[in-house]
Protein backbone atom coordinates (compact mmCIF):
# COMPACT_ATOMS: atom_id res chain seq x y z
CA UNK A 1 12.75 -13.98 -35.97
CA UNK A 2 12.38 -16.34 -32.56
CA UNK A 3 9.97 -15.25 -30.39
CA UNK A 4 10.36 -15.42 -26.74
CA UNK A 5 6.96 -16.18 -24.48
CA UNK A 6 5.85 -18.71 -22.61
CA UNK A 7 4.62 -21.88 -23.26
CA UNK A 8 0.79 -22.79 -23.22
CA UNK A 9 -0.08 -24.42 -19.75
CA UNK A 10 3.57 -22.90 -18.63
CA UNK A 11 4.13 -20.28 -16.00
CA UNK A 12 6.86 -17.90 -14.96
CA UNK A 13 8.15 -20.24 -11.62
CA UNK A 14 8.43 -23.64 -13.75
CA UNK A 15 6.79 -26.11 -11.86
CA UNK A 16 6.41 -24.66 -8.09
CA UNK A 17 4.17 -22.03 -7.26
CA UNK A 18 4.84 -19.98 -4.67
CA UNK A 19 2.80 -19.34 -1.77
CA UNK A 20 0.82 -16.26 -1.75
CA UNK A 21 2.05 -14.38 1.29
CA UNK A 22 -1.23 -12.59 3.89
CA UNK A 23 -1.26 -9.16 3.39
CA UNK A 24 -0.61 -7.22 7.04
CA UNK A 25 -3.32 -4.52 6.57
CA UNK A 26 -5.59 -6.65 5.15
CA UNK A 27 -8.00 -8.94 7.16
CA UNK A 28 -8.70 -12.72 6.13
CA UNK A 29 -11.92 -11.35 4.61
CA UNK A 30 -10.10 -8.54 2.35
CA UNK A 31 -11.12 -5.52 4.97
CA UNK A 32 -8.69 -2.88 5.55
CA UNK A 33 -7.35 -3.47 9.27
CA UNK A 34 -8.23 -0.17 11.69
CA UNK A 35 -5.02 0.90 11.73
CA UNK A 36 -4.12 1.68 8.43
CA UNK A 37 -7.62 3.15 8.18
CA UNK A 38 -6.39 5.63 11.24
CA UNK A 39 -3.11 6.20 9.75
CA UNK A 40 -4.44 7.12 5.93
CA UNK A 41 -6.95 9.37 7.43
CA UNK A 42 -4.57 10.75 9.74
CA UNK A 43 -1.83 10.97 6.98
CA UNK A 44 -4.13 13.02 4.44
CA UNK A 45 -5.03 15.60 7.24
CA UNK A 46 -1.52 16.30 8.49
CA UNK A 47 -0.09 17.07 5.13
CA UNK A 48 -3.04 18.47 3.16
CA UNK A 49 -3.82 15.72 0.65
CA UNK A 50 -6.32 14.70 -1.65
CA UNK A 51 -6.72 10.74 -1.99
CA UNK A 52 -5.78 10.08 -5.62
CA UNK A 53 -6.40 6.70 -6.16
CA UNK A 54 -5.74 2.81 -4.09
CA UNK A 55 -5.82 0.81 -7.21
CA UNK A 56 -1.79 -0.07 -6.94
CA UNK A 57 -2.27 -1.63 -3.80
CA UNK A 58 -0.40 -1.36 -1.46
CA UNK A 59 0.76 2.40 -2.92
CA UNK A 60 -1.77 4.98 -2.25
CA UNK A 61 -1.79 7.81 -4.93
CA UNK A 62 -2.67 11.41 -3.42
CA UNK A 63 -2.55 14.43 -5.07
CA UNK A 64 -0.75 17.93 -3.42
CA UNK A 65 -2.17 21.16 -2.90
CA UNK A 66 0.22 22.36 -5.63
CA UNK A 67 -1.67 19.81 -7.58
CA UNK A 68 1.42 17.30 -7.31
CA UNK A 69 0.69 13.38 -7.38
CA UNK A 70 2.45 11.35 -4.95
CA UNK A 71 2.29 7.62 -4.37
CA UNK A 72 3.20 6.86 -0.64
CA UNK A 73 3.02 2.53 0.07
CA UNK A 74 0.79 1.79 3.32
CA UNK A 75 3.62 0.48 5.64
CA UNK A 76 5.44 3.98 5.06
CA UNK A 77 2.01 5.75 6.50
CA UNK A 78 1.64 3.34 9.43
CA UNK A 79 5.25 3.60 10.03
CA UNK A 80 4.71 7.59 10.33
CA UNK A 81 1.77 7.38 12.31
CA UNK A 82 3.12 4.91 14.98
CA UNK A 83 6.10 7.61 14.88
CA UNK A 84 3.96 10.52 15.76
CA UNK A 85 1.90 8.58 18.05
CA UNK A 86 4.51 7.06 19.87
CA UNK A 87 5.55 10.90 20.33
CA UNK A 88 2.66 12.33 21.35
CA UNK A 89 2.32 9.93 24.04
CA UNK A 90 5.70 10.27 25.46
CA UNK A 91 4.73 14.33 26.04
């Protein structure tokens, strides 16, 4: 039977590597920015949430009142906080 792998020294791209890409909520230093920070905090108040676990960065894993998990990625929070915020200040 032929196994399939990877040779030693070998990677998945062949030769190039590509480049790794800054993460927007991150700063140069690995800190959180502030306003994901505002927007996670925010997020787990407005719908009752327990954080589960941030290990699958850039999904956050929360867990329901009904005891449900749910994974929810960072730019969908930030996205629904600028929402909200942008209508609160239009009122």
């Amino acid at each position: 039977m032929k196994q399939l792998g990877l040779l030693e020294g070998s990677n998945i791209f062949g030769d190039e590597v590509p480049e790794k890409q800054p993460d927007p909520y991150r700063t140069a230093d690995g800190e959180i920015r502030a306003l994901p920070s505002k927007a996670i905090l925010w997020y787990v108040k407005e719908h009752g949430l327990t954080l589960w676990a941030t290990g699958a960065w850039p999904t956050i894993y929360f867990v329901t009142e009904d005891d449900q998990q749910q994974g929810v990625t960072i730019g969908e929070i930030v996205e629904d906080y600028q929402a909200r915020d942008h209508k609160n200040n239009r009122a």
